[in-house]
Protein backbone atom coordinates (compact mmCIF):
# COMPACT_ATOMS: atom_id res chain seq x y z
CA UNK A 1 -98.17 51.61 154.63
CA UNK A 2 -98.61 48.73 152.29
CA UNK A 3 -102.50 48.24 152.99
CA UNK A 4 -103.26 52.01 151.56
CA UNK A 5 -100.96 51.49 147.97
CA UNK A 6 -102.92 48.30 147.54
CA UNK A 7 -106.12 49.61 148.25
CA UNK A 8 -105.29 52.24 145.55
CA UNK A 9 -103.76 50.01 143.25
CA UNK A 10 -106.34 47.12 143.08
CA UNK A 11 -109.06 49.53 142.05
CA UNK A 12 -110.65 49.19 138.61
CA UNK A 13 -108.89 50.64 135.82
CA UNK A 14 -111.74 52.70 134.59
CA UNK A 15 -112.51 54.41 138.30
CA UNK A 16 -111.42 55.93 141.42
CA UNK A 17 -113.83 56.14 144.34
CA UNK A 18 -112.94 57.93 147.23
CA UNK A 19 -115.19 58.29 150.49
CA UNK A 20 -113.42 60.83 153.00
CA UNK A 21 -114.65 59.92 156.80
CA UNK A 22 -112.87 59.69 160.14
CA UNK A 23 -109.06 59.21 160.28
CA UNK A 24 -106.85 58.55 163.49
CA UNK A 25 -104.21 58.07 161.19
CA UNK A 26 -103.19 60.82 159.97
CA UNK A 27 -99.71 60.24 158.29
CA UNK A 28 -100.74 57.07 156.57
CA UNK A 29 -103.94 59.20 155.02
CA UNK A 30 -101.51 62.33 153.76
CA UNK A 31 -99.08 59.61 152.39
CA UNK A 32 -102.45 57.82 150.67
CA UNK A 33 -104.08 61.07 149.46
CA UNK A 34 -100.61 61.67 147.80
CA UNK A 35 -100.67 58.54 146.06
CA UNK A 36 -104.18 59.46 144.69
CA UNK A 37 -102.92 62.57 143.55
CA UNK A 38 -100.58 61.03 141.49
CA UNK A 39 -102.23 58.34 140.19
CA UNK A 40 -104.92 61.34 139.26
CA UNK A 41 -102.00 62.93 137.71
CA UNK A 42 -99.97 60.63 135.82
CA UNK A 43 -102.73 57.69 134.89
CA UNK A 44 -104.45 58.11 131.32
CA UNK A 45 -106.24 54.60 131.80
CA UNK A 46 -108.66 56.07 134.62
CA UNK A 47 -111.85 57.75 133.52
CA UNK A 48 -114.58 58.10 136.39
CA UNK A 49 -113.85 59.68 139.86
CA UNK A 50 -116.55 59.60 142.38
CA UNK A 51 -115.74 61.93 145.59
CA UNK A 52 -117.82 61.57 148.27
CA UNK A 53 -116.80 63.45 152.11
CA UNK A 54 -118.69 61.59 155.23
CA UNK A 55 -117.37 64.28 157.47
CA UNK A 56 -115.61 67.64 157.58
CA UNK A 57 -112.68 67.52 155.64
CA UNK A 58 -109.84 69.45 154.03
CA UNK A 59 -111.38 71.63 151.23
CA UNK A 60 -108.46 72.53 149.58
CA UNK A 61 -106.88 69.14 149.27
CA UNK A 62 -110.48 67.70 147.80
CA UNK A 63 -110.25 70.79 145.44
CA UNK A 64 -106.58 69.85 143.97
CA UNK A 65 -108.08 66.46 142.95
CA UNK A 66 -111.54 67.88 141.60
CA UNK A 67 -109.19 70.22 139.42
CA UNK A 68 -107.07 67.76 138.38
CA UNK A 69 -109.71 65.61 137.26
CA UNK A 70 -111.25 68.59 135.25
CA UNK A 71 -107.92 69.46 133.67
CA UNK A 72 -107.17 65.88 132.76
CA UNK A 73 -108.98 63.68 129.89
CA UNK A 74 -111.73 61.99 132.83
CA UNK A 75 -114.92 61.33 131.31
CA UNK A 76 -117.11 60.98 134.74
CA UNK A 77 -117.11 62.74 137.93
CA UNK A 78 -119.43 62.22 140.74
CA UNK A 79 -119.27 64.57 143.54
CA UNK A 80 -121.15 64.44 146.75
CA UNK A 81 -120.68 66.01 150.34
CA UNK A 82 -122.36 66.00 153.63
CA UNK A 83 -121.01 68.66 154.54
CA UNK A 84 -120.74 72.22 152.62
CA UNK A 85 -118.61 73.02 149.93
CA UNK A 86 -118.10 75.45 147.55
CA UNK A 87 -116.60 75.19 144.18
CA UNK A 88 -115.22 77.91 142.33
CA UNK A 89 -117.41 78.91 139.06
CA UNK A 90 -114.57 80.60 137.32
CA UNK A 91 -111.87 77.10 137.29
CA UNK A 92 -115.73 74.55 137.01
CA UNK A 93 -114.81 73.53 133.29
CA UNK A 94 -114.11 70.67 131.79
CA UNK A 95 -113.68 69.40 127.54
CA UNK A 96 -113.58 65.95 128.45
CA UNK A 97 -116.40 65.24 130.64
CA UNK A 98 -119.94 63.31 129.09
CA UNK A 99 -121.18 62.47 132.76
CA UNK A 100 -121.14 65.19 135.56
CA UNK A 101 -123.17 64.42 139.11
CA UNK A 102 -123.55 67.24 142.00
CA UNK A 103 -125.12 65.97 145.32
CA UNK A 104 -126.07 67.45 148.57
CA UNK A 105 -123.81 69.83 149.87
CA UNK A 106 -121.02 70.45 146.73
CA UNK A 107 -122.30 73.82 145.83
CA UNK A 108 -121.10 75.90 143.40
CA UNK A 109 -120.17 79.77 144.31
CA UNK A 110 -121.98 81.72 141.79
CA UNK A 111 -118.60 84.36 141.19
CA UNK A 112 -117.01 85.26 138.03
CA UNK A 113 -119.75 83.74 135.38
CA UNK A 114 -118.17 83.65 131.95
CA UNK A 115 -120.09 85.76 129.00
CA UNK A 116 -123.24 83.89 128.14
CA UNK A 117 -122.28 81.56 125.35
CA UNK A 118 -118.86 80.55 127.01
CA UNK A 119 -119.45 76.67 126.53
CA UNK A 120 -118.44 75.47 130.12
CA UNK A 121 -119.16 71.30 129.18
CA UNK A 122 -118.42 71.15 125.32
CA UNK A 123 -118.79 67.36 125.65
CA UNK A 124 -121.12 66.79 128.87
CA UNK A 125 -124.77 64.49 127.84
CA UNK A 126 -125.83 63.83 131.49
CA UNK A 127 -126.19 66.17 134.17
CA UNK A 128 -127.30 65.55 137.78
CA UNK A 129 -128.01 68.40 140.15
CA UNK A 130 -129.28 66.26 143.12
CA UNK A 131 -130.58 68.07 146.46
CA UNK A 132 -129.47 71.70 145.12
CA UNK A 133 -128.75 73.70 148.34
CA UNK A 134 -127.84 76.82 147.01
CA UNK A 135 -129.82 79.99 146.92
CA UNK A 136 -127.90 81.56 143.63
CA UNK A 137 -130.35 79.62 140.93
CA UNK A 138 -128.90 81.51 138.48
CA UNK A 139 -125.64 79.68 138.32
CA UNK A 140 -127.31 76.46 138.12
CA UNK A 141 -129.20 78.29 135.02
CA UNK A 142 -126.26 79.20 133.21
CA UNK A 143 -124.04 75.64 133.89
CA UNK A 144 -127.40 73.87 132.31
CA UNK A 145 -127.19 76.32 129.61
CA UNK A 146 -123.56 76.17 128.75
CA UNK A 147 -123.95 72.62 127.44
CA UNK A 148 -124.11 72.22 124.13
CA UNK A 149 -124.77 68.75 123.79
CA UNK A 150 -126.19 68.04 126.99
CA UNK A 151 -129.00 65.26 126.46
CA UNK A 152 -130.03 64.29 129.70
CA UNK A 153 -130.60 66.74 132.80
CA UNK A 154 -131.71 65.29 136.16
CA UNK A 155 -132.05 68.68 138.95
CA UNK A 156 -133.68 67.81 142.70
CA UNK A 157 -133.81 70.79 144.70
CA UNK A 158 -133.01 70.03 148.01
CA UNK A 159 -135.46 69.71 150.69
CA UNK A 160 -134.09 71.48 153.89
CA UNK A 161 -136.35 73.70 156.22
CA UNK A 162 -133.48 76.55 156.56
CA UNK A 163 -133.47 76.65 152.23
CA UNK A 164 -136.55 78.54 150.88
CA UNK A 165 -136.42 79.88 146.84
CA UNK A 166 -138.20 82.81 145.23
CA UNK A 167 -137.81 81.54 141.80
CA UNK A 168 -137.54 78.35 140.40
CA UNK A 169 -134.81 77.26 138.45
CA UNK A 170 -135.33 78.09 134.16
CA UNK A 171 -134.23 75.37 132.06
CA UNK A 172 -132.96 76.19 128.69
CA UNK A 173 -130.75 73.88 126.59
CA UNK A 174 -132.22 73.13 122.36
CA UNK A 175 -130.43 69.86 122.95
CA UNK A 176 -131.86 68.23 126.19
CA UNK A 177 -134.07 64.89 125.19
CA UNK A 178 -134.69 63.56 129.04
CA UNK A 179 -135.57 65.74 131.77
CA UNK A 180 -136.24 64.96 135.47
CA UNK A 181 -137.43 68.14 137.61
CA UNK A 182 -138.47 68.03 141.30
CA UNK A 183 -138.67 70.24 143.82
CA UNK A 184 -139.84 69.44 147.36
CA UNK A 185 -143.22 70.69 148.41
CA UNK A 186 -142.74 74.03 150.58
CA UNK A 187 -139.23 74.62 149.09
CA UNK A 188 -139.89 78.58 148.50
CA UNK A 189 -140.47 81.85 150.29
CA UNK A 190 -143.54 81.69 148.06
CA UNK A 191 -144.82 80.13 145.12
CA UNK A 192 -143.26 81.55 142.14
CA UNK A 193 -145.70 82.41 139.03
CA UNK A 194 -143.59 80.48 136.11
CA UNK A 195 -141.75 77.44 135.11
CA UNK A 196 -140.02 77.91 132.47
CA UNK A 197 -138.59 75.41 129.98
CA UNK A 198 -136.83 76.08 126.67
CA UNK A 199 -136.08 72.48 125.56
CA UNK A 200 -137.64 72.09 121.72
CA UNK A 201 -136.03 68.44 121.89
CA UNK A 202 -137.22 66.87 125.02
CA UNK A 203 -138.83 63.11 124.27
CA UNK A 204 -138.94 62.31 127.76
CA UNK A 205 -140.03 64.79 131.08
CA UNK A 206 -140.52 63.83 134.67
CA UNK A 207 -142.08 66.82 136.91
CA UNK A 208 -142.79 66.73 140.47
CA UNK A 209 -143.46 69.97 141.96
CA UNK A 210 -146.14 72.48 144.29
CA UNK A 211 -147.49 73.21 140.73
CA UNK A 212 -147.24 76.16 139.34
CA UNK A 213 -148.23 78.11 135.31
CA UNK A 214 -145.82 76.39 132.98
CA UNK A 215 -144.76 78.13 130.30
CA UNK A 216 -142.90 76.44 127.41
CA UNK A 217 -140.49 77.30 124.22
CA UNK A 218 -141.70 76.02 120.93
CA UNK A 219 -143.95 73.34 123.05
CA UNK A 220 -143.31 69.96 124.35
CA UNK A 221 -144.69 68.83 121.36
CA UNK A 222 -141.67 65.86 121.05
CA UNK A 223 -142.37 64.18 124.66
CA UNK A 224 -143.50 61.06 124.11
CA UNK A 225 -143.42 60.00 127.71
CA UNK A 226 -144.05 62.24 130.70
CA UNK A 227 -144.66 61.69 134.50
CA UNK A 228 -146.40 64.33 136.67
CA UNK A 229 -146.35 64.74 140.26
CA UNK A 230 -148.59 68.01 140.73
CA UNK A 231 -148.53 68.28 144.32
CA UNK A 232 -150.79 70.85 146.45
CA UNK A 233 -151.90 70.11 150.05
CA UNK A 234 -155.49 70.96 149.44
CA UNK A 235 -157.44 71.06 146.00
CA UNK A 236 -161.29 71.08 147.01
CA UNK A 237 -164.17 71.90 148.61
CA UNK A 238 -166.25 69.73 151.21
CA UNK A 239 -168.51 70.04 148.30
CA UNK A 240 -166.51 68.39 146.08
CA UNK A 241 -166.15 65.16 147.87
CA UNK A 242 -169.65 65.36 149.41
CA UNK A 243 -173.07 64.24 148.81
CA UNK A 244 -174.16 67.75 146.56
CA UNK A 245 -174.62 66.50 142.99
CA UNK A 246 -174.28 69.76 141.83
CA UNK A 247 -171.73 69.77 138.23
CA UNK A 248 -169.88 73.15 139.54
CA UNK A 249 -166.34 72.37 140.93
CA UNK A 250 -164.88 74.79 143.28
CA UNK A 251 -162.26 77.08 141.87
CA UNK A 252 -160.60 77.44 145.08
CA UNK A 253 -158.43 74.39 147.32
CA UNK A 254 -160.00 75.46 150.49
CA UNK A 255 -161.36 78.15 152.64
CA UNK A 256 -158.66 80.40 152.20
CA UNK A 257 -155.91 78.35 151.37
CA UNK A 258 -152.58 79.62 149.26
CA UNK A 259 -153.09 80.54 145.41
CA UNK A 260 -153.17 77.75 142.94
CA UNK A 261 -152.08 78.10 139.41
CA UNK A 262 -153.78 76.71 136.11
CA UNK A 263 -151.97 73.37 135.19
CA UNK A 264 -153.77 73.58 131.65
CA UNK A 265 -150.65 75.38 129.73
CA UNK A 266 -149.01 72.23 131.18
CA UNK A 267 -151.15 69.61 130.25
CA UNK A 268 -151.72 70.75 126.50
CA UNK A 269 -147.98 71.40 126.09
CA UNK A 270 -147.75 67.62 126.51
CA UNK A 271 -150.62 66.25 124.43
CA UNK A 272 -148.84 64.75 121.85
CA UNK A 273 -147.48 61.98 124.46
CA UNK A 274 -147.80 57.98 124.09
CA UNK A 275 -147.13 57.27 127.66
CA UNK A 276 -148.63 59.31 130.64
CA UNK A 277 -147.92 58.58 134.21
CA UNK A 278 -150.26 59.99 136.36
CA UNK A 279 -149.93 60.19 140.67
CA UNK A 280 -152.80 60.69 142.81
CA UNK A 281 -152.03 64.72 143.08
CA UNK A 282 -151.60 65.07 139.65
CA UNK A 283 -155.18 63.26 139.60
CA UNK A 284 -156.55 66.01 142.08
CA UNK A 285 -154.91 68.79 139.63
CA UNK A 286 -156.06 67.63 136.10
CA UNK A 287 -159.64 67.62 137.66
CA UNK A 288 -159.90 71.00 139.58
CA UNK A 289 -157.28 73.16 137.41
CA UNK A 290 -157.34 71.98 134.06
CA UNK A 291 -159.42 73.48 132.07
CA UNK A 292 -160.71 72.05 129.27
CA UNK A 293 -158.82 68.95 129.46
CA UNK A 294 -156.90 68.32 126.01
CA UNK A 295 -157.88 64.96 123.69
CA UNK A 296 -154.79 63.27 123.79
CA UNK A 297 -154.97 61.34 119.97
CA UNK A 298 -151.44 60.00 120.33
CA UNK A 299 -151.79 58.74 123.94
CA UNK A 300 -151.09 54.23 124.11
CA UNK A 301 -150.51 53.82 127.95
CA UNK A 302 -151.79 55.56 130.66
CA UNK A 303 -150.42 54.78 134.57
CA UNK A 304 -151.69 56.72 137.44
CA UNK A 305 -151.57 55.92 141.52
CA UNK A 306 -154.63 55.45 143.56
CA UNK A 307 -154.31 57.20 146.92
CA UNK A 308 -157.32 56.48 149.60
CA UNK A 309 -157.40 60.20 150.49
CA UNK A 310 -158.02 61.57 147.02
CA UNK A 311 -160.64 60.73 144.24
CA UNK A 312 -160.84 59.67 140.38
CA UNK A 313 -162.88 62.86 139.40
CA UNK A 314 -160.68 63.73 136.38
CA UNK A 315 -160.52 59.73 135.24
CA UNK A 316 -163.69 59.12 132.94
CA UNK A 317 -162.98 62.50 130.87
CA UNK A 318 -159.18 61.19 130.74
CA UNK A 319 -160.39 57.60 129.19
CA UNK A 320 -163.27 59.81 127.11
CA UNK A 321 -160.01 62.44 125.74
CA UNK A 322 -158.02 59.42 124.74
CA UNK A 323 -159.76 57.46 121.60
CA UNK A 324 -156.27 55.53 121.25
CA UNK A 325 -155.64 54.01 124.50
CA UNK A 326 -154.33 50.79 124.44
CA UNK A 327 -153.34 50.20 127.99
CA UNK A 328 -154.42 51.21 131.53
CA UNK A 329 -152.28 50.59 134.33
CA UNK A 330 -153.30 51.28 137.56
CA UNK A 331 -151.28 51.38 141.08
CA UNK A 332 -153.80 50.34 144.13
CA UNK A 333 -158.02 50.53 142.94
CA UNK A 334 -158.69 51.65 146.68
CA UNK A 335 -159.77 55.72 146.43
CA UNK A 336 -161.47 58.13 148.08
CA UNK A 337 -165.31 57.72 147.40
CA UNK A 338 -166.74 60.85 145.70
CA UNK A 339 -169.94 61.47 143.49
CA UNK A 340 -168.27 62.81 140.68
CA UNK A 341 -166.00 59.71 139.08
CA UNK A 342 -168.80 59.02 136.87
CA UNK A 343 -168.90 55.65 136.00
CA UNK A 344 -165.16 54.91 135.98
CA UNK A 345 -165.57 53.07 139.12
CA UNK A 346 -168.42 51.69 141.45
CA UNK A 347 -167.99 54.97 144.29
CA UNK A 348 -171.61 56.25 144.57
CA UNK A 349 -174.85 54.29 145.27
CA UNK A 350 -176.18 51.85 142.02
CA UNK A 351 -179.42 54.43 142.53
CA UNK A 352 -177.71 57.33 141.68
CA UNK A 353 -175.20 55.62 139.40
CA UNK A 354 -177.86 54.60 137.21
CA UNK A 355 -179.45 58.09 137.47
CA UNK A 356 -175.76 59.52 136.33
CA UNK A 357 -175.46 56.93 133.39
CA UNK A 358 -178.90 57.97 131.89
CA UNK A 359 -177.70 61.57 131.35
CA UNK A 360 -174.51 60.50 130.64
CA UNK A 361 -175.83 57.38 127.93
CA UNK A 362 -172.66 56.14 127.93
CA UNK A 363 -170.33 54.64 129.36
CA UNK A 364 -166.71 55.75 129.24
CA UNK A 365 -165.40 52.25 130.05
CA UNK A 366 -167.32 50.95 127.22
CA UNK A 367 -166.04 53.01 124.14
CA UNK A 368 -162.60 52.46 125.84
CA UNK A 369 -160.04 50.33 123.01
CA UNK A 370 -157.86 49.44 125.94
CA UNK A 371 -156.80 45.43 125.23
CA UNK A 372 -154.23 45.65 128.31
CA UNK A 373 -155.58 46.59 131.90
CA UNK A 374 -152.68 46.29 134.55
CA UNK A 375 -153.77 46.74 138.17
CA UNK A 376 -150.89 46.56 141.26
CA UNK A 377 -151.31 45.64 144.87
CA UNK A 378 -154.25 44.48 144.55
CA UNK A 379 -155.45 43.41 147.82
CA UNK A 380 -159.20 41.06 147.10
CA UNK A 381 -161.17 43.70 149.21
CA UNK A 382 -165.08 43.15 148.47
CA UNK A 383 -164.56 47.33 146.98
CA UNK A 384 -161.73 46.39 144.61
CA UNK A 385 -163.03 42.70 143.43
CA UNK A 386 -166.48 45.32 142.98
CA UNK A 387 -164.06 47.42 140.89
CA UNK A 388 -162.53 44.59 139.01
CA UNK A 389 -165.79 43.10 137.86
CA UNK A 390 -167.03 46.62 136.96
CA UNK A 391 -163.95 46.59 134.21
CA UNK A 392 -164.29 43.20 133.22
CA UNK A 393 -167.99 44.11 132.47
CA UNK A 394 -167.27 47.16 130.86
CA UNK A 395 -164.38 47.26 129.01
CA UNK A 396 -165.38 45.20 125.60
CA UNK A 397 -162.02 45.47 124.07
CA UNK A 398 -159.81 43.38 127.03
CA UNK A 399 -157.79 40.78 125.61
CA UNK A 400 -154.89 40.30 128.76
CA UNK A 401 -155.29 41.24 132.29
CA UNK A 402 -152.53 41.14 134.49
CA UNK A 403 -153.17 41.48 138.09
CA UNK A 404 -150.45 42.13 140.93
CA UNK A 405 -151.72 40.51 144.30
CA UNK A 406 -150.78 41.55 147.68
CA UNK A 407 -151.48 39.08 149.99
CA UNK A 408 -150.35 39.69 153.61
CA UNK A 409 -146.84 38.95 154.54
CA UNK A 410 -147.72 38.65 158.42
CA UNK A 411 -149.52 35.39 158.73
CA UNK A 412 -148.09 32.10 158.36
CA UNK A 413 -147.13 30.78 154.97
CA UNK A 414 -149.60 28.07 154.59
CA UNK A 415 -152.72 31.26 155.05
CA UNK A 416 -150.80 33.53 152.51
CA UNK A 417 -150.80 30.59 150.46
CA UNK A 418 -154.66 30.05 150.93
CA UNK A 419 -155.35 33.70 150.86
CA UNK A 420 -153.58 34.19 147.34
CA UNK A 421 -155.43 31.23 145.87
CA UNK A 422 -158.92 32.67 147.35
CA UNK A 423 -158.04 36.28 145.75
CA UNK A 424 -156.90 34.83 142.55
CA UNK A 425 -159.94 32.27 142.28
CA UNK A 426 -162.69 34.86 143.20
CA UNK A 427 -161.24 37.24 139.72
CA UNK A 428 -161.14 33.95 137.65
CA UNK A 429 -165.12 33.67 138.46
CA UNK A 430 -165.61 37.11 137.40
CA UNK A 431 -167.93 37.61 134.27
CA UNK A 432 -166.19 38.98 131.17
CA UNK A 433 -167.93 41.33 128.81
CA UNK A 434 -165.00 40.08 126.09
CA UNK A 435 -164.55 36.52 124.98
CA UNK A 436 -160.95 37.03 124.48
CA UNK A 437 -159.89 38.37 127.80
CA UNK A 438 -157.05 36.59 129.85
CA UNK A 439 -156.19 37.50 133.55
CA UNK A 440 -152.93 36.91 134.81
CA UNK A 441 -151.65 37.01 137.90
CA UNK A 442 -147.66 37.97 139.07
């Protein structure tokens, strides 16, 4: 039985991991699971416990070590399961614990809440509820609220077909600086109405959800950084990505398609940010349910992803709305063409572009301050070196491109080799509208 005491007692001092799977045998893993236990119980040196159960296992025995890890001075546990189980609310307490972790299929039971204001976590600064299974939000609700000095609070909802919510999950905690929210797309019986936050000291939020009307506590008016990920299957008309130049957008995704909330409570709530990260849905969302669209005076770096499916509508009023930008960074320059991205980008006709840009007089690339444009996977497609010398002709205040190129992988190393230097050569060439820009390649 020597190998399973050394196995134990060569682990780090700080940390115990344990991964539960298949066992033949049996008597050597009671006599190790013993010696955990112990060491659990007697050892004041370790401080992180990570559980995680490949395969059905014995609930009550993983139970006596989660306990014993709560009643003892750990600082860390990490639970996950691939299989079901439930923890006890009532015993789910710790006064030690700073970092707490959830995953999968460790649920907790919902039974015998303590009185609100019962602090659960007196200690606890990160949370992580990844792939939430359970249907009782509520407890999830009242374990983020009873931590008083929580500061960071990361909660996936799990994406299984059999799982569908009616609410979503409220967060409320006055302490919580970094947020990460997501739930899958089609995770409910049906859309709920609100979101609600209560979190007066977030600096930092990433949301990814089937968006729905936000609604916020004293504002998100500390964020400084925030990444949306406003997904919807459909946003528009045909008429909205077809050849009618007429300025009235469609208030509805589709012909008859599910009811989609305002996103502007949302957007306004975060204003006040420096850094905005942007993904092709939230693109789609700002554009058709947004409305106005806020100025964003504090706003340094903006980031969004380019999807060939969906357009860059919403992009010129987002470069008009932000009289501080500094940098641009965009993911992939390939987009679905549409008539109504101004003159962002090189879409529509020159015809009718020039026809657009005489009752628009000017240009929003041109009053842009940006000195940084970033651009990855860039591919050297005639449309995107079009694209590229459309900013490098526009944007007067460039000092440093940096370009990412993607040259294919597939073809022999010499061609990649010839390709890169072809794509990188051809943007060199390009005319500059500023005498001080630099392009960079990586």
């Amino acid at each position: 039985m020597s190998p399973q005491r050394d196995s134990i007692s060569s682990l780090p001092d700080e940390t115990t991991l344990l991964s539960v799977t298949k066992v033949t045998l049996v008597a050597s893993v009671i006599l190790w699971t013993k010696r955990l236990f112990l060491i659990l119980t007697n050892s004041s040196i370790i401080k992180r416990f990570s559980l995680r159960c490949e395969h059905r296992h014995d609930s009550c025995r993983a139970d006596n070590w989660i306990r014993t890890v709560l009643e003892r001075s750990f600082l860390e546990l990490h639970l996950d399961s691939v299989y079901k189980h439930v923890i006890e609310t009532k015993s789910f307490r710790s006064n030690t614990l700073v970092k707490l972790t959830l995953s999968n299929e460790f649920v907790l039971d919902g039974h015998f809440l303590p009185p609100r204001g019962v602090m659960l976590f007196p200690k606890l600064k990160t949370l992580s509820l990844l792939s939430v299974v359970s249907k009782n939000y509520e407890v999830y609700e009242y374990l983020i609220s009873a931590c008083p000095v929580l500061e960071e609070l990361i909660l996936l909802v799990g994406a299984f077909p059999w799982l569908k919510f009616s609410h979503s999950i409220t967060v409320s905690n006055p302490s919580v600086k970094r947020l990460t929210i997501s739930y899958p797309y089609r995770c409910y019986r049906k859309n709920p109405d609100i979101q609600m936050f209560q979190t007066p000291s977030l600096v930092y939020l990433d949301y990814s959800s089937s968006f729905v009307e936000v609604q916020y506590h004293v504002g998100f008016s500390l964020v400084v950084e925030a990444r949306l990920d406003l997904i919807k299957e459909r946003f528009s008309t045909m008429d909205d990505y077809g050849g009618d130049d007429s300025d009235s957008d469609s208030d509805s995704d589709s012909d008859g398609g599910d009811v989609l909330h305002d996103v502007t409570n949302l957007v306004e709530g975060i204003s006040n940010v420096k850094t905005l990260h942007l993904s092709p849905n939230s693109l789609q969302a700002f554009h058709f349910y947004c409305k106005p669209t806020p100025v964003f005076h504090k706003l340094l770096t903006l980031s969004f992803e380019s999807d060939k499916e969906k357009g860059w509508q919403v992009v010129p009023l987002l470069l008009n709305n932000s009289p501080n930008l500094e940098t641009l960074v965009i993911k992939g320059l390939v987009h679905r063409v549409t008539d109504k991205c101004g003159d962002a980008c090189v879409c529509i006709a020159r015809e009718k572009k020039k026809k657009k840009m005489k009752e628009e007089e000017v240009c929003c690339l041109s009053t842009c301050q940006v000195k940084v444009l970033k651009i990855l996977g860039y591919g050297g497609t005639s449309g995107e070196r079009k694209q590229m010398k459309h900013f490098l002709g526009n944007l007067k205040c460039l000092e440093t491109v940096r370009v990412g190129v993607q040259a294919e992988n597939q073809q022999e190393e010499n061609n990649v080799n010839n390709h890169y230097l072809r794509i990188t050569n051809a943007l060199t060439k390009l005319p500059r509208v500023s005498s001080n820009c630099q392009i960079h390649f990586f």
